[in-house]
Protein backbone atom coordinates (compact mmCIF):
# COMPACT_ATOMS: atom_id res chain seq x y z
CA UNK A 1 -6.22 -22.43 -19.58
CA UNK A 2 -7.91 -24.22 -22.17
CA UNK A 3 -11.27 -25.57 -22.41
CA UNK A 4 -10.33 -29.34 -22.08
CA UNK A 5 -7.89 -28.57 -18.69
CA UNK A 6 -10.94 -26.36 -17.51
CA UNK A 7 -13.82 -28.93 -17.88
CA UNK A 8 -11.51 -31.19 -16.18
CA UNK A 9 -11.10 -29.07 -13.21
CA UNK A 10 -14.97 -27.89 -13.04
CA UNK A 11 -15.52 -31.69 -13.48
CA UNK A 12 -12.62 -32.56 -10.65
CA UNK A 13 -13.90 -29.48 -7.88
CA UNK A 14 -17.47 -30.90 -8.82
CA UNK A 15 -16.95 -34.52 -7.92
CA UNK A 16 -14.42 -33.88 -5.39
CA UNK A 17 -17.15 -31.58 -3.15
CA UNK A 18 -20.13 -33.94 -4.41
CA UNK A 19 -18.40 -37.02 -3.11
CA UNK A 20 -19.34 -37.75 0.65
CA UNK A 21 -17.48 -41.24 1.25
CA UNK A 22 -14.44 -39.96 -0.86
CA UNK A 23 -10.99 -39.66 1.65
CA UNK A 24 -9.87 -36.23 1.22
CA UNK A 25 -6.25 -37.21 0.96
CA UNK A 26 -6.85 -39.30 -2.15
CA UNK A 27 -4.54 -38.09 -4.78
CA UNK A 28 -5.46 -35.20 -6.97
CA UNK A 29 -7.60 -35.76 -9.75
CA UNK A 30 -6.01 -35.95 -13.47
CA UNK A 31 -7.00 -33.98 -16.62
CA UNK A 32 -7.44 -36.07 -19.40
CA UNK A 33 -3.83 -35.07 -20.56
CA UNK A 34 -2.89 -37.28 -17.59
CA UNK A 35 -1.80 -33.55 -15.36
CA UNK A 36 -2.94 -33.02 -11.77
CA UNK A 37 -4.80 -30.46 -11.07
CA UNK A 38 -5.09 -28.41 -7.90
CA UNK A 39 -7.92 -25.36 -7.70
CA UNK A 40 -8.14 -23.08 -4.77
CA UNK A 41 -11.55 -22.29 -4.35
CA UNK A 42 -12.62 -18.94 -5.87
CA UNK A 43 -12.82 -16.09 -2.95
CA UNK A 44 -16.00 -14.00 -2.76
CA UNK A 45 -15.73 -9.99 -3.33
CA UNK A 46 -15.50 -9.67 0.32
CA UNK A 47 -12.20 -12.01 0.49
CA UNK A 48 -11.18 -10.28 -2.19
CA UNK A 49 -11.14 -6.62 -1.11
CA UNK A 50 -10.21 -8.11 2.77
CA UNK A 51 -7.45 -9.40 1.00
CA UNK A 52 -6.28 -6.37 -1.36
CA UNK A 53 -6.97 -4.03 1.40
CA UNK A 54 -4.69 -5.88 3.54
CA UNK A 55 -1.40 -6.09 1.32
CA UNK A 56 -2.29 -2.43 0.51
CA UNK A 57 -1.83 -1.55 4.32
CA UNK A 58 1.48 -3.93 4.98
CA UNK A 59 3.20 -2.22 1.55
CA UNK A 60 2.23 1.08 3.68
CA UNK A 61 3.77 0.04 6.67
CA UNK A 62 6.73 -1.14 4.49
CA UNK A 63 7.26 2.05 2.81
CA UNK A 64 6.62 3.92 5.82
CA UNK A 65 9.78 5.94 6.92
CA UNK A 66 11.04 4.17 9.16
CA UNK A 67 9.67 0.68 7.91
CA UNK A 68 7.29 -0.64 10.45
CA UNK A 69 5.68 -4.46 11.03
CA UNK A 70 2.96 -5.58 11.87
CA UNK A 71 3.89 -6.01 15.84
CA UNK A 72 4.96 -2.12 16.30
CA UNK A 73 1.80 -0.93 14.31
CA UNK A 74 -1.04 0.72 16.83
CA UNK A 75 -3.82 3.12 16.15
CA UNK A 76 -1.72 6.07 15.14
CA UNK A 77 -0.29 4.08 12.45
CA UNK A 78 -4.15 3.49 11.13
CA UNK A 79 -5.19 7.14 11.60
CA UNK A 80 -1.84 7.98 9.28
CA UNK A 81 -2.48 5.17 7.17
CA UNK A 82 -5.89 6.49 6.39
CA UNK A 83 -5.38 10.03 6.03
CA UNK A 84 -2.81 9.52 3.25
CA UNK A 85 -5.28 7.25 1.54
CA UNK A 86 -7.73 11.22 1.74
CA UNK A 87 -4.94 12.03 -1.58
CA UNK A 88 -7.27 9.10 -3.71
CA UNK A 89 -10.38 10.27 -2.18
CA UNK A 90 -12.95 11.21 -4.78
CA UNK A 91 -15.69 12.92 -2.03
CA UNK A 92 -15.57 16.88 -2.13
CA UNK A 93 -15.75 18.01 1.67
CA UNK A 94 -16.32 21.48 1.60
CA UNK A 95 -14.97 23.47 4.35
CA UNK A 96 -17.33 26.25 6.59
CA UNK A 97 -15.93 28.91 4.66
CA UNK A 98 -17.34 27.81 1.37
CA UNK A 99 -20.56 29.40 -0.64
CA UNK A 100 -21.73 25.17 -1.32
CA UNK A 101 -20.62 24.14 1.97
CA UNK A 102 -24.18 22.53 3.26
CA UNK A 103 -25.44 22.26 -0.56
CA UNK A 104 -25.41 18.63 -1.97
CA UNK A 105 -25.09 19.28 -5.28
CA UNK A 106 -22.96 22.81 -6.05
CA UNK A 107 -23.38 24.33 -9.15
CA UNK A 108 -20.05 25.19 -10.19
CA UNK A 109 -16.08 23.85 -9.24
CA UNK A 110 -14.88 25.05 -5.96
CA UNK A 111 -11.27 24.71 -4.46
CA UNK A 112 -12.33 22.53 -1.21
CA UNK A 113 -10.64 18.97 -1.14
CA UNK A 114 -11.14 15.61 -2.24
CA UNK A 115 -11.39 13.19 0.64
CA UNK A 116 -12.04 9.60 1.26
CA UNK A 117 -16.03 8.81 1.86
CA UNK A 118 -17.01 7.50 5.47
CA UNK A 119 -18.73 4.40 4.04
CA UNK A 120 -15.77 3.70 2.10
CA UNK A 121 -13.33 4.33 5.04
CA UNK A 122 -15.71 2.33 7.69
CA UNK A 123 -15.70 -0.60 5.50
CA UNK A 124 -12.01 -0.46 4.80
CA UNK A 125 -11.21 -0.83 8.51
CA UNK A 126 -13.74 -2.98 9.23
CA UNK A 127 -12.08 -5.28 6.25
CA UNK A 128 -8.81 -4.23 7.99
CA UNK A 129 -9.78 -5.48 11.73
CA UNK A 130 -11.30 -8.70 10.40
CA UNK A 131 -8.10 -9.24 8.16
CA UNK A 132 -5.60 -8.77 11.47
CA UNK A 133 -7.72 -11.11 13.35
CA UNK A 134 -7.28 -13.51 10.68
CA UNK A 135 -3.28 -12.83 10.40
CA UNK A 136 -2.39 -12.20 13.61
CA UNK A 137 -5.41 -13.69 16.06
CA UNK A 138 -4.69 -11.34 18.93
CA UNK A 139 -8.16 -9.10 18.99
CA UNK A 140 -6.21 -6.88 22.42
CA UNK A 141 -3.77 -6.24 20.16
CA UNK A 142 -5.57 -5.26 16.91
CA UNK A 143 -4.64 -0.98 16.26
CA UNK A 144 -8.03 -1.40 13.96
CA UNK A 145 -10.46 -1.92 16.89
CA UNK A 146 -8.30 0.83 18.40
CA UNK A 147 -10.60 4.23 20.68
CA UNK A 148 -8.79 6.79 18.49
CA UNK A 149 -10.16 5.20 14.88
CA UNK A 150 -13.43 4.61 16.24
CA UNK A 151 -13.26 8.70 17.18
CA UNK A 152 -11.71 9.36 13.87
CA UNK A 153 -14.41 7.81 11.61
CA UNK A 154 -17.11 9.30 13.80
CA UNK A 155 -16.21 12.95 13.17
CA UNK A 156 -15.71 12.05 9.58
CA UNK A 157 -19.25 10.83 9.26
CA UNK A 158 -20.44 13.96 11.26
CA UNK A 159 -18.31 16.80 9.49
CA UNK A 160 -19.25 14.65 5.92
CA UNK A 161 -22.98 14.68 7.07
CA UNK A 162 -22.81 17.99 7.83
CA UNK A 163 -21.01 19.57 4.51
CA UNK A 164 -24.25 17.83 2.49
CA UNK A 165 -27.05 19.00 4.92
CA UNK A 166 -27.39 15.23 6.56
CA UNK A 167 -28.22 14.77 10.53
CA UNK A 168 -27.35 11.67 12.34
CA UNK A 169 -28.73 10.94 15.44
CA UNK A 170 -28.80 8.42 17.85
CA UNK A 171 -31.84 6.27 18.04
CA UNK A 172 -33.21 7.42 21.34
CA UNK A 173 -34.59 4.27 23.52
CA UNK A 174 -38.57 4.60 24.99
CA UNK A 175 -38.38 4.12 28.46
């Protein structure tokens, strides 16, 4: 885009939003080549990921074998969905067996897998249910919101907590 189309659409956005009396369905405004412009507004990182993480889970369900949509999907669709996403994981969960297993930060390699983090997986469904709401608007039906992912990311944030040493407890209520 070039700096005299861009100035005209910061300059457009600017007076369009500014403008309190203007009719919203007044004609575009034009660059001073005489072209219309039309700019979406930008999306925040939120939208953004919301967004990505979205079309990353319908290609899923596309390439699943066999294809599934959105309708058919429930929560052991999710659960699959996000155990195949543990092969890009970049957290080391050691298992019980192993001489770092409890130790934060192990001195040398060790064989145990590479998983997805719990923060990273909690925020990528909680993306996910917010994005189905959006898509679909039926909250009874959403497989995100789903008992058995709720259980799921639990025990990942225990066994996770766990491997580096970490206790979570419940906040205990004084009576």
């Amino acid at each position: 885009m070039s700096a005299a189309v861009a100035a005209a659409a910061a300059a457009a956005i600017s007076g369009y939003h500014n403008s309190s009396n203007r009719d919203h369905t007044d004609q575009l405004p034009l660059t001073p080549q005489g072209v219309q412009v039309c700019v979406l507004p930008t999306l925040n990182r939120y939208e953004n990921q919301k967004r990505g993480d979205w079309n990353s889970f319908r290609e899923y369900l596309k390439n699943h074998n066999p294809p599934l949509t959105l309708s058919l999907c429930n929560g052991e669709h999710v659960l699959e969905f996000l155990h195949y996403l543990d092969q890009f994981g970049k957290t080391k969960v050691h298992a019980q067996t192993c001489a770092y297993f409890g130790n934060s930060y192990p001195p040398g390699p060790c064989p145990c897998p590479l998983k997805q983090s719990w923060g990273s997986l909690d925020g990528l469904i909680g993306r996910l249910h917010a994005a189905f709401e959006e898509n679909i608007g039926s909250s009874e039906m959403n497989p995100f919101g789903v008992g058995a992912v709720t259980l799921y990311l639990r025990e990942v944030r225990d066994v996770q907590a766990k491997v580096r040493g970490i206790v979570y407890e419940k906040n205990k209520r004084m009576k």
